[in-house]
Protein backbone atom coordinates (compact mmCIF):
# COMPACT_ATOMS: atom_id res chain seq x y z
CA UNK A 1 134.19 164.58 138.31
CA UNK A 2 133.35 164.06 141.87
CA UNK A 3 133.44 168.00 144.16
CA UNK A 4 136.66 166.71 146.18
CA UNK A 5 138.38 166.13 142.90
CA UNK A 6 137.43 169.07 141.37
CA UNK A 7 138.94 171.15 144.38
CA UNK A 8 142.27 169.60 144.02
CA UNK A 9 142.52 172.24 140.87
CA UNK A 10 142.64 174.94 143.65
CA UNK A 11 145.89 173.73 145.70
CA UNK A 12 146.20 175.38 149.26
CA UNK A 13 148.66 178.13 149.24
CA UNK A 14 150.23 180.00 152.23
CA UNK A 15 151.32 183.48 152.98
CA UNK A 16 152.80 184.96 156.09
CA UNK A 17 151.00 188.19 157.36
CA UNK A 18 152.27 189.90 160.56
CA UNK A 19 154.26 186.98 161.92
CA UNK A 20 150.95 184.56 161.07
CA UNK A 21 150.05 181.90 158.44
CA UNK A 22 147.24 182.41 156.32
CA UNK A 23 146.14 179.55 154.09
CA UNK A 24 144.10 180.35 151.11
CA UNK A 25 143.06 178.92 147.61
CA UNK A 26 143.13 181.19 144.50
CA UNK A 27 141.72 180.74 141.14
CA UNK A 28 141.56 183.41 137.86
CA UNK A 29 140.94 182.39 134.09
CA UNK A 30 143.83 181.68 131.88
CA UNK A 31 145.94 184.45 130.41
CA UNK A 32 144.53 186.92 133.42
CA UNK A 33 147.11 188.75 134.93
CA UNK A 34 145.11 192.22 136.53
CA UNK A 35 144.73 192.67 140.11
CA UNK A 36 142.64 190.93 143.25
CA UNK A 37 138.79 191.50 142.40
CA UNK A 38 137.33 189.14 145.30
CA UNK A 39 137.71 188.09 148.55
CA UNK A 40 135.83 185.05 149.60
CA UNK A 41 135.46 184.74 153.25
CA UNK A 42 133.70 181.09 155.01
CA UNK A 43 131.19 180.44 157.78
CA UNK A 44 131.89 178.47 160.96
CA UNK A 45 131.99 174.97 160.05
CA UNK A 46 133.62 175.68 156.66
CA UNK A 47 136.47 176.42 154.88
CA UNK A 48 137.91 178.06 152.00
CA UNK A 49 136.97 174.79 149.88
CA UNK A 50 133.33 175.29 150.47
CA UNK A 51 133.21 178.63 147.62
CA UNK A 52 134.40 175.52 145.04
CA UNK A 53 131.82 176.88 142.88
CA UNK A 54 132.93 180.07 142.61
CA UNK A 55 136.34 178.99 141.77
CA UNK A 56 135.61 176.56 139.41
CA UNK A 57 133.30 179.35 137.31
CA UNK A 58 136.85 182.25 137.97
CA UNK A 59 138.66 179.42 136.54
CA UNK A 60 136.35 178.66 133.23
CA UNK A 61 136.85 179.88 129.85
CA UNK A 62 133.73 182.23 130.27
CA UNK A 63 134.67 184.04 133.26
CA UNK A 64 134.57 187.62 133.47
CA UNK A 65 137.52 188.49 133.79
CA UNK A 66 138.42 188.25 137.70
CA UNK A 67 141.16 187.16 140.59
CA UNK A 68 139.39 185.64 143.43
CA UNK A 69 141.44 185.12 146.82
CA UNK A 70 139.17 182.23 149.53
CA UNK A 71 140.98 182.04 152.58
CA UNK A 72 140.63 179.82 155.88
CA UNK A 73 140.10 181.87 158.32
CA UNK A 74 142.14 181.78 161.43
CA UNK A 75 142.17 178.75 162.85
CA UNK A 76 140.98 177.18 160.00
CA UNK A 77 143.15 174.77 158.31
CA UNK A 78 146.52 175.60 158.05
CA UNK A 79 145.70 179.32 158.80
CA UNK A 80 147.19 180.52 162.51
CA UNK A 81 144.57 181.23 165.08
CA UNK A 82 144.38 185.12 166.27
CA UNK A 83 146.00 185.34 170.04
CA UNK A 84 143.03 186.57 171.92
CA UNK A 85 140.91 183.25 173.43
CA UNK A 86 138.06 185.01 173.11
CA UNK A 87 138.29 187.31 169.90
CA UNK A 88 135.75 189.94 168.23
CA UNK A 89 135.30 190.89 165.06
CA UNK A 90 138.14 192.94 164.78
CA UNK A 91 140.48 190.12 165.62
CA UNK A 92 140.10 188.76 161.96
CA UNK A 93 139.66 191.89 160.35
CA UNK A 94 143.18 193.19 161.13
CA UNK A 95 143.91 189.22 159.88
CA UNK A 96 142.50 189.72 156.45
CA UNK A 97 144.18 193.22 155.81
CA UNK A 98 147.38 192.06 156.83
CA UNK A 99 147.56 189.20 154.89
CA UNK A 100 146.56 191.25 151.51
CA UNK A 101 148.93 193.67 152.42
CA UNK A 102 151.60 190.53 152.85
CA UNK A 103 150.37 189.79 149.10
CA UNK A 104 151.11 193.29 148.23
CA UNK A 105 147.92 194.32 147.52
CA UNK A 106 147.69 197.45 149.76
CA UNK A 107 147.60 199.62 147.15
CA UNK A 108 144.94 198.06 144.88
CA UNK A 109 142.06 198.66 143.13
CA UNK A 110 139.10 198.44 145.83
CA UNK A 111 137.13 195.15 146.62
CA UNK A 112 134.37 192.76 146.32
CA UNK A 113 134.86 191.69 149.98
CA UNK A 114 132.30 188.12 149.83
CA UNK A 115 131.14 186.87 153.44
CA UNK A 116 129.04 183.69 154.15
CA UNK A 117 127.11 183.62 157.70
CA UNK A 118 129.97 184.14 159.71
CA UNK A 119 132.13 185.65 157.34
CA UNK A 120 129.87 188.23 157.30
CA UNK A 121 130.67 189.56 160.42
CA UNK A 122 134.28 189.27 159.49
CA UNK A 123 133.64 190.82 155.91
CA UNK A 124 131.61 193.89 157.62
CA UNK A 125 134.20 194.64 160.41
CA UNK A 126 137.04 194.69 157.49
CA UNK A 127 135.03 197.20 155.13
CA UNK A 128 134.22 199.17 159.02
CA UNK A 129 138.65 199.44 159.56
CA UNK A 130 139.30 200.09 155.91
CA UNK A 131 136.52 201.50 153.77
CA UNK A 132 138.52 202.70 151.33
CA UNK A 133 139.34 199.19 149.98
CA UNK A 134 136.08 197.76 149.92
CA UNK A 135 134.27 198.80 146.67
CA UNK A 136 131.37 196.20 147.43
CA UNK A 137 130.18 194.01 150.05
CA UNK A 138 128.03 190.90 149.37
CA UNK A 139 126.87 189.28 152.28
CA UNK A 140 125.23 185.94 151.55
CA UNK A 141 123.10 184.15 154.51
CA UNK A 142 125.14 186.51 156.89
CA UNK A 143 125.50 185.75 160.64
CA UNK A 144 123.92 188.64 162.48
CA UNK A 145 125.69 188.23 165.64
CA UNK A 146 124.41 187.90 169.20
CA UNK A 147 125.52 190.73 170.59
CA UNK A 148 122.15 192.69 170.50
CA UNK A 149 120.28 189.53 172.23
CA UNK A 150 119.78 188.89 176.32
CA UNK A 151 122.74 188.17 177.87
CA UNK A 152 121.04 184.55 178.66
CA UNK A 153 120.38 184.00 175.06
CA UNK A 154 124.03 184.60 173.96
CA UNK A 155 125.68 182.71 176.91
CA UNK A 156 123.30 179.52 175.88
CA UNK A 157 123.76 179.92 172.19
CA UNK A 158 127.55 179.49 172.70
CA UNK A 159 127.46 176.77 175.21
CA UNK A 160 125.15 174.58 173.43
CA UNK A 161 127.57 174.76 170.46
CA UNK A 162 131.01 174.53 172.47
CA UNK A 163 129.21 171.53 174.09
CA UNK A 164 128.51 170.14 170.66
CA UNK A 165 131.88 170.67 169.78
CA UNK A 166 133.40 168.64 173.10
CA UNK A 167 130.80 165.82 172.84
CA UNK A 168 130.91 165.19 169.07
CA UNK A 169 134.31 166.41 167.79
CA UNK A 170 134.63 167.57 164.18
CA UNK A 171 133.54 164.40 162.64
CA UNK A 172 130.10 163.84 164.63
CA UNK A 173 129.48 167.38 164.55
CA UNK A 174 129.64 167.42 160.80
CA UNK A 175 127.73 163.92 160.45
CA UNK A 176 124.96 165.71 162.49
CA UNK A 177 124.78 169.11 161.47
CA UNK A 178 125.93 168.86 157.33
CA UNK A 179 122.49 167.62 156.21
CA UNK A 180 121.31 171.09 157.47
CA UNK A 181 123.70 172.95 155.44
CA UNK A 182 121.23 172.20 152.36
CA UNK A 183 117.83 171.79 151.50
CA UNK A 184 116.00 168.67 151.10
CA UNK A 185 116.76 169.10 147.00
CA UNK A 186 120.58 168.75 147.38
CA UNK A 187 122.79 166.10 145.88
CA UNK A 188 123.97 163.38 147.86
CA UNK A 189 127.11 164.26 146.47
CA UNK A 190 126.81 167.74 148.08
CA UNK A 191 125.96 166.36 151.93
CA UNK A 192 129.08 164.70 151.35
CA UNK A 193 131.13 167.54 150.24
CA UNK A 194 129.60 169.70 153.10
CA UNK A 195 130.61 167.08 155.79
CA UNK A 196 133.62 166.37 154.23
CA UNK A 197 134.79 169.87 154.72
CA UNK A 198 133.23 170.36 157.96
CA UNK A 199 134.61 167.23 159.67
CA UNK A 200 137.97 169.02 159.11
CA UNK A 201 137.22 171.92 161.18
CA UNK A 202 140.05 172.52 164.25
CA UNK A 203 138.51 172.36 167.88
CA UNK A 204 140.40 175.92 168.39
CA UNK A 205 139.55 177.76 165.29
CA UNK A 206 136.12 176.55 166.07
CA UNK A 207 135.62 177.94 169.74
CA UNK A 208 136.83 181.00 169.35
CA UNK A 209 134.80 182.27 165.97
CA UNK A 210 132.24 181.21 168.55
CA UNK A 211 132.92 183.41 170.49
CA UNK A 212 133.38 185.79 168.10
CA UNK A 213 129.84 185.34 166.96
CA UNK A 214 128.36 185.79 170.50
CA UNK A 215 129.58 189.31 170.45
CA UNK A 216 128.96 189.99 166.97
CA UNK A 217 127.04 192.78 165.94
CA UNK A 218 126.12 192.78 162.08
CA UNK A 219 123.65 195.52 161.95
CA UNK A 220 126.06 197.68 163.63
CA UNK A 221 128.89 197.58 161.17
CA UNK A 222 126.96 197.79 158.51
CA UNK A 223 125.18 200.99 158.78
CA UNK A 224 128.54 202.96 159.33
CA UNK A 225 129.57 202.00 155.52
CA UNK A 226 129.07 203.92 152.23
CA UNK A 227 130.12 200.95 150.32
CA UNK A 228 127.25 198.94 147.97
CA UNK A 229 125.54 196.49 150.20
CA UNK A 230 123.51 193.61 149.61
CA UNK A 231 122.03 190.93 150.85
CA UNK A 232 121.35 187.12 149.85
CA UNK A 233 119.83 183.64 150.85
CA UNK A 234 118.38 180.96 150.38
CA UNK A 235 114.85 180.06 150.95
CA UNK A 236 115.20 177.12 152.53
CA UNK A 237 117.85 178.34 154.77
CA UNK A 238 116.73 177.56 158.49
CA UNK A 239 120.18 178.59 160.12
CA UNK A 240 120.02 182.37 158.86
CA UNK A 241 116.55 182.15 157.72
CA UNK A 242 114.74 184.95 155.13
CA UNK A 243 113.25 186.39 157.44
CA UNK A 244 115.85 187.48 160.01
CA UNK A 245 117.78 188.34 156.27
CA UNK A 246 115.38 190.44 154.45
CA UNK A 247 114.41 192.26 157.98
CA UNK A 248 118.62 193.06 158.07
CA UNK A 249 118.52 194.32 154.67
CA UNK A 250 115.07 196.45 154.92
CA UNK A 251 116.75 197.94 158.35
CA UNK A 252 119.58 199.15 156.60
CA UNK A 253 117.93 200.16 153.21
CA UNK A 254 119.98 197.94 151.37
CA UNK A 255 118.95 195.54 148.73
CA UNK A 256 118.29 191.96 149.34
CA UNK A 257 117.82 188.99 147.28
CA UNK A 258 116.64 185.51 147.39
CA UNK A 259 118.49 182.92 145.89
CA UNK A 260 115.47 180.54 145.58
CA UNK A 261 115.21 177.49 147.17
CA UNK A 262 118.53 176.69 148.81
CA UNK A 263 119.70 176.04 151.97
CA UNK A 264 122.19 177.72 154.11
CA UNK A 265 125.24 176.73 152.02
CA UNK A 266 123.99 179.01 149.22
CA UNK A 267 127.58 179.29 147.44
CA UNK A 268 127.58 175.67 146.24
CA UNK A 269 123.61 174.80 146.10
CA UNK A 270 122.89 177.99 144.00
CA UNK A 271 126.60 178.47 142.65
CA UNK A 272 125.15 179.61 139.84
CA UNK A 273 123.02 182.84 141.18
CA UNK A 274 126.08 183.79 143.59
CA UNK A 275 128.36 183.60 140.77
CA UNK A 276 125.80 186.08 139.02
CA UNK A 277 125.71 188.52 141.66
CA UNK A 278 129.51 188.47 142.26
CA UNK A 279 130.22 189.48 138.94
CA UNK A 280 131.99 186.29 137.78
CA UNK A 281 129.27 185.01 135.40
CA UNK A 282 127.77 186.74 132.84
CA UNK A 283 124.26 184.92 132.82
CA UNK A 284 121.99 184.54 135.44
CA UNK A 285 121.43 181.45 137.01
């Protein structure tokens, strides 16, 4: 079954959360009925469909038993944008906690709180406003941020890809940058998927988690939290690459681990490992 079938299993749901849409796609295997264990959190050009492979394997018979929340973040989809134009970190954060609250999950077991490049910043900044509901954070090709570069590296990082943005739209920027999503071993079928879901990115969603990434500071957040850390990517990653990774995690003293030789959109290349070091699969990849 082609990937864009397969994601129709995991139907778009809504929830209101401080006056805002949030749109999100769930998935848990049959006859579960415990609490939220994971929340999956995209990158840039992405959206909540691109963790299909962790879904489908929370879905299967042989799941551990798990509840795993993916949302679109705002401005993603049909998830509300957050009001500031140009929005940090904290912008989402507040986001996410309202809208598990709004699912009544404030008081909870703690988290596996999942973020993929720039979810990462969003995933750290969350653990960072409430630590006490973040049991784990798995960070997988994570987004450091700009924030600790020149102020003329940051300013040119974010024009060049607002300019993309105006010259290309969503469609041409995902017909130029998918292919780099993956390494040179992916599926056609992949690239396609990977476009697919890019091309539906939303011009304002878009430029302000750009912003949001110009400011971002990774390192920062993640040395104020007592939570389990790790770190993962691909080896053929050249957007966070394993170098700029494993020099994060050795900074911090937190594990990291490569999950061989994928590209940047680890969680569906290497669906396998990630689902191993979530929890959600028994076996290694």
């Amino acid at each position: 079954m082609a990937l864009s079938e397969q994601l129709k299993q995991f139907p778009v749901a809504r929830a209101t959360a401080g006056g805002a849409t949030v749109a999100f796609r769930e998935a848990l295997p049959a006859g579960y009925s415990g609490p939220v264990t994971h929340v999956l959190l995209h990158g840039i050009g992405s959206a909540s469909a691109s963790w299909l492979g962790q879904l489908l394997q929370a879905a299967s018979p042989d799941a551990v038993p798990c509840r795993l929340l993916a949302w679109d973040a705002p401005g993603y989809d049909g998830s509300d944008a957050v009001s500031a134009l140009q929005p940090d970190a904290g912008a989402y954060a507040r986001r996410l906690w309202d809208w598990l609250d709004a699912l009544g999950l404030a008081a909870g077991q703690p988290l596996t709180l999942v973020g993929h490049s720039l979810g990462a910043l969003m995933a750290a900044r969350a653990a960072v406003l409430r630590p006490q509901r973040v049991a784990r954070l798995v960070l997988l090709a994570p987004a450091p941020g700009y924030a600790r570069a020149e102020a003329a590296v940051r300013n040119k990082k974010l024009s060049e890809r607002l300019a993309s943005l105006a010259e290309l739209g969503p469609a041409g920027l995902a017909s130029k940058r998918a292919g780099a999503m993956l390494s040179a071993q992916a599926s056609t079928e992949q690239r396609l998927f990977v476009e697919q879901v890019m091309a539906g990115i939303r011009p304002d969603g878009y430029t302000q988690a750009a912003h949001m990434l110009a400011g971002g500071d990774l390192q920062h957040d993640l040395a104020q939290l007592p939570c389990a850390r790790v770190i993962a990517s691909g080896n053929a990653d050249g957007i966070t690459p394993v170098k700029g990774c494993a020099a994060l995690a050795q900074a911090l003293g937190i594990p990291y681990l490569s999950l061989g030789a994928v590209g940047h959109m680890c969680t569906l290349e290497a669906a396998a490992a990630v689902n191993h070091l979530l929890g959600i699969s028994g076996e290694p990849a």
